[in-house]
N, C-alpha and C. Protein backbone atom coordinates (compact mmCIF):
# COMPACT_ATOMS: atom_id res chain seq x y z
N UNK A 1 126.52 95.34 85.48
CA UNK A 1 125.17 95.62 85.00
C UNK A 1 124.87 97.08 85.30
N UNK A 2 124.41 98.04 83.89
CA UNK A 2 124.34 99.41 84.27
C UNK A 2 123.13 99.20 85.73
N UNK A 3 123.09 100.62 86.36
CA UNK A 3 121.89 101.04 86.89
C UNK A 3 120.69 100.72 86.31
N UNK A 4 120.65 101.13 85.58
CA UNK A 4 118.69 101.41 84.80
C UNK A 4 118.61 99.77 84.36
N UNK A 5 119.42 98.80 84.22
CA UNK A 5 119.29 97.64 83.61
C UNK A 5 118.54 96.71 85.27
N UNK A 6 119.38 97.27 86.52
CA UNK A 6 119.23 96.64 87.73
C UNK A 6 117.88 96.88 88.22
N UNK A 7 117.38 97.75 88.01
CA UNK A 7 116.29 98.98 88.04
C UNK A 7 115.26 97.70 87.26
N UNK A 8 115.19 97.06 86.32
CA UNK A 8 114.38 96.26 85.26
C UNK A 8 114.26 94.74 85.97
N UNK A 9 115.92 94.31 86.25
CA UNK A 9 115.74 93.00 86.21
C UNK A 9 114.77 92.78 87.86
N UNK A 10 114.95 94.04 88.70
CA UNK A 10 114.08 94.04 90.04
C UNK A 10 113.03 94.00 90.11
N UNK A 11 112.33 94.92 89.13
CA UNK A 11 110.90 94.83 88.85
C UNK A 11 110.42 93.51 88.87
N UNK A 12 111.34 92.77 87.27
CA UNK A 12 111.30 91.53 86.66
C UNK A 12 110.77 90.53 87.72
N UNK A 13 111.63 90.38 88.58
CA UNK A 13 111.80 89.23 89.61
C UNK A 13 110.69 89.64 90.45
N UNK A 14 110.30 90.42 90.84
CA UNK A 14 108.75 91.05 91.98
C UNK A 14 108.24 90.62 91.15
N UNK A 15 107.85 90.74 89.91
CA UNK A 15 106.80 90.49 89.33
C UNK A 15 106.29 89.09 88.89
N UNK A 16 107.30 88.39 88.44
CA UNK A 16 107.35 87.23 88.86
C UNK A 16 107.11 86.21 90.65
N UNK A 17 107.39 87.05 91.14
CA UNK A 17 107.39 86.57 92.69
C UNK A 17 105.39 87.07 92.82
N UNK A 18 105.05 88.06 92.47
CA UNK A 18 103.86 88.53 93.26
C UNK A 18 102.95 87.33 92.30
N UNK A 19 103.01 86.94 90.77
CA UNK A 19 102.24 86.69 90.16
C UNK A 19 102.10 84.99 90.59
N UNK A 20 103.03 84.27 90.77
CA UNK A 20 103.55 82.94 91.59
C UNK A 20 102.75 83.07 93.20
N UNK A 21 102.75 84.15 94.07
CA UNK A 21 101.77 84.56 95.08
C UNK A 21 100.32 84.48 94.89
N UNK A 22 99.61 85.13 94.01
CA UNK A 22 98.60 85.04 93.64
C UNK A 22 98.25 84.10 92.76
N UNK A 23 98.92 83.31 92.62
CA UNK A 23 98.60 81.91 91.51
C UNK A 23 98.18 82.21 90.47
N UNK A 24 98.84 83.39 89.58
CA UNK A 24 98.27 83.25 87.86
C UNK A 24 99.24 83.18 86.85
N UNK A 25 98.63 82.67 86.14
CA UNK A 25 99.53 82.59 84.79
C UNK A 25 100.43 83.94 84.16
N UNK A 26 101.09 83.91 82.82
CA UNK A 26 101.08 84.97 82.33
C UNK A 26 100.13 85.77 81.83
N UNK A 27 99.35 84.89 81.33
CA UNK A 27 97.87 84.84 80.25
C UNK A 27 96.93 85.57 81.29
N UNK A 28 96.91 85.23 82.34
CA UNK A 28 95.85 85.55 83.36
C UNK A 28 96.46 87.23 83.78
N UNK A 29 97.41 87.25 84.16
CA UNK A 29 97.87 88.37 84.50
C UNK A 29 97.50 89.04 83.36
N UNK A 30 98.39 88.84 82.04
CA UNK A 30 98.22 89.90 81.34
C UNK A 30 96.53 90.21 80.83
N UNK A 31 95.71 89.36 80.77
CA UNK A 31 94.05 89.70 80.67
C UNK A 31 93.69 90.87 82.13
N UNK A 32 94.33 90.82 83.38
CA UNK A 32 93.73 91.37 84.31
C UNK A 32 94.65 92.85 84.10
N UNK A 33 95.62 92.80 83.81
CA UNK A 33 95.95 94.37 83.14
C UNK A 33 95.73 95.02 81.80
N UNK A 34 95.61 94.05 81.05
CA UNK A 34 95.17 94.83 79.78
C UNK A 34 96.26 94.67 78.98
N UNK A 35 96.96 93.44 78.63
CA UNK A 35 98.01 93.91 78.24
C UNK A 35 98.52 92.35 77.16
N UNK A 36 99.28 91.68 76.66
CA UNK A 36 99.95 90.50 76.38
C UNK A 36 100.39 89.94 77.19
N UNK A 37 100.58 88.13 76.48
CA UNK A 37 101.48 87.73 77.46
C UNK A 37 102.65 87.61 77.27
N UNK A 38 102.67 87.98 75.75
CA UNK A 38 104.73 88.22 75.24
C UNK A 38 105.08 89.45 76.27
N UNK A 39 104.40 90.09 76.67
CA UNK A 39 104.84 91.69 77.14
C UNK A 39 104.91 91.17 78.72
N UNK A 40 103.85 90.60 79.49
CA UNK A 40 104.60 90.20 80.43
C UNK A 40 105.87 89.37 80.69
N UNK A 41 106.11 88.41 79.66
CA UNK A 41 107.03 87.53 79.63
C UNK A 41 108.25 88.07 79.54
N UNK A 42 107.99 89.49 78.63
CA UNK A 42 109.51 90.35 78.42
C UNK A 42 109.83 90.92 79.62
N UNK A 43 108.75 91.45 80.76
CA UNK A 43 109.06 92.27 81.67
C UNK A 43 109.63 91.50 82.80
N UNK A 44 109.14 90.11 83.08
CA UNK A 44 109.36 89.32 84.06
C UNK A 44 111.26 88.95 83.24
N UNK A 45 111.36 89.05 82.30
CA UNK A 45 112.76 88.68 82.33
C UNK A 45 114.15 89.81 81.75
N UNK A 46 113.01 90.57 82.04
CA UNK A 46 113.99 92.44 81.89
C UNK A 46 114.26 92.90 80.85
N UNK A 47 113.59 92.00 79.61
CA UNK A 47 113.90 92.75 78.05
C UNK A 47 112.73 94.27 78.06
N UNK A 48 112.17 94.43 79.01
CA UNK A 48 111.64 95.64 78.82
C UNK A 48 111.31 95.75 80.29
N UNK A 49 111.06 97.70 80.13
CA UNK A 49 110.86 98.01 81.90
C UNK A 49 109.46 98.42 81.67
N UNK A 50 109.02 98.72 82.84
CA UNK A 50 107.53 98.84 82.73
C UNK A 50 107.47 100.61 82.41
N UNK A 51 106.39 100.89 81.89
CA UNK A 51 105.60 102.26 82.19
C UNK A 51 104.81 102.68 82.91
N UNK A 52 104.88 103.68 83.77
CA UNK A 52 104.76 104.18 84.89
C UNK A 52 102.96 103.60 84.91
N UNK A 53 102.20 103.73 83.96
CA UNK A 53 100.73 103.65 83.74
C UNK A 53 100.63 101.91 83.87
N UNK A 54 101.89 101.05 83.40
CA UNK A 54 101.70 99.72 83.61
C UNK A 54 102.09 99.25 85.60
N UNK A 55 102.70 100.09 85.88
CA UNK A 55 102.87 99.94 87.20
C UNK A 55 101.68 100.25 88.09
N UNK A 56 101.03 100.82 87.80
CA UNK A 56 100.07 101.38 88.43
C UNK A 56 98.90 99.84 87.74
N UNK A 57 98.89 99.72 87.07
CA UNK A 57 97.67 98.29 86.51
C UNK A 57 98.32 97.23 87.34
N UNK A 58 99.49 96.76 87.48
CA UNK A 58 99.85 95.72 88.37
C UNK A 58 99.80 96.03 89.49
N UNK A 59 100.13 96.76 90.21
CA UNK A 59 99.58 97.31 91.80
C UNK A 59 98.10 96.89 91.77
N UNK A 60 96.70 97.80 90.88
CA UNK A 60 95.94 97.30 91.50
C UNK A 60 95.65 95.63 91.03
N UNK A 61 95.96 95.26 90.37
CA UNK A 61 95.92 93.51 89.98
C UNK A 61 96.43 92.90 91.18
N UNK A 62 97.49 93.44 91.74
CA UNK A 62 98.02 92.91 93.01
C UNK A 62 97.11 93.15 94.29
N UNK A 63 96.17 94.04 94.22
CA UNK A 63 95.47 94.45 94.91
C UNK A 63 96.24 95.80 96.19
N UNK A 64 97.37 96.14 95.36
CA UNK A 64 98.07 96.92 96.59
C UNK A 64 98.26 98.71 95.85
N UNK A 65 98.38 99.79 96.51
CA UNK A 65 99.02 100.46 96.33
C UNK A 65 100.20 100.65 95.50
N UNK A 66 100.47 101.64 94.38
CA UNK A 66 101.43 101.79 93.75
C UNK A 66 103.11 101.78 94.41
N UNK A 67 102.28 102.53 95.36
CA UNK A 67 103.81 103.09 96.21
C UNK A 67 104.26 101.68 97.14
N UNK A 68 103.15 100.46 97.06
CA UNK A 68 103.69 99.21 98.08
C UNK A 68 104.38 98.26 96.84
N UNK A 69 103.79 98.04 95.58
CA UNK A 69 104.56 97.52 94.29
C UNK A 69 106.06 98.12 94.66
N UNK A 70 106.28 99.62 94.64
CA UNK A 70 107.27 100.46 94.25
C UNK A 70 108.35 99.73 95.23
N UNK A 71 107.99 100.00 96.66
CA UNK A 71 108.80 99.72 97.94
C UNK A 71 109.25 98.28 97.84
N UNK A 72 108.46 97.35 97.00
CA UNK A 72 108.83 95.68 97.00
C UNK A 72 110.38 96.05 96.15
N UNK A 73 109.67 96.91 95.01
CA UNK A 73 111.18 96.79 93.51
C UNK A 73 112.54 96.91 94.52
N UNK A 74 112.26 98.29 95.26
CA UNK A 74 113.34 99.19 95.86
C UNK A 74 114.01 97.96 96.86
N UNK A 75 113.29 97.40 97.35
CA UNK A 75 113.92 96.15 98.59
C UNK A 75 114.48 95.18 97.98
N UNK A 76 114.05 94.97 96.47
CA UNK A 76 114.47 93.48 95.73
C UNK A 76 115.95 94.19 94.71
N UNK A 77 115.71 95.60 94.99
CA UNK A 77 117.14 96.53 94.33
C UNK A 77 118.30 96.24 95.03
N UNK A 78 118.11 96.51 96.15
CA UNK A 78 119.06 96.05 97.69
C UNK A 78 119.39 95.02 97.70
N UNK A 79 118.75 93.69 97.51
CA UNK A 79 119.11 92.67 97.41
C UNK A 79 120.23 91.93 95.94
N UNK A 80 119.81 92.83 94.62
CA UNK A 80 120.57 92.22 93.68
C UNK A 80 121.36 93.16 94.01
N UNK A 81 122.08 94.03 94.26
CA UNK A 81 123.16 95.28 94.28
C UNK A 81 124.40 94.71 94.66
């Protein structure tokens, strides 16, 4: 699996993990960022990576810091590697 693909499916899986944490749907998530729920559904399973401006909407949906979203991807990178 290239780099930049590992880079996606990490996000994928946090994002899935944080949204399962906070108990919401796709539907729910994607209403609290602004966004679809085909588009979350693609991101949670790595057909697309996020944009830097969508990372920053799920941080605060998560209620956390960009850079604490960021540090989850980077730890869940380590783990699929």
């Amino acid at each position: 699996m290239g780099d930049k693909k590992l880079h996606i499916v990490a996000f994928g899986v946090v994002l899935q993990e944080l949204r399962a944490k906070f108990g919401l749907t796709q539907d729910q998530l994607a209403e609290l960022v602004g966004t679809e729920r085909s588009h979350i559904s693609a991101l949670e399973r790595a057909e697309k990576g996020p944009a830097l401006v969508t990372i920053f909407r799920f941080a605060r949906a998560f209620e956390m810091p960009a850079s604490k979203l960021i540090e989850l991807i980077e730890g869940k990178l380590t783990m699929l590697k």
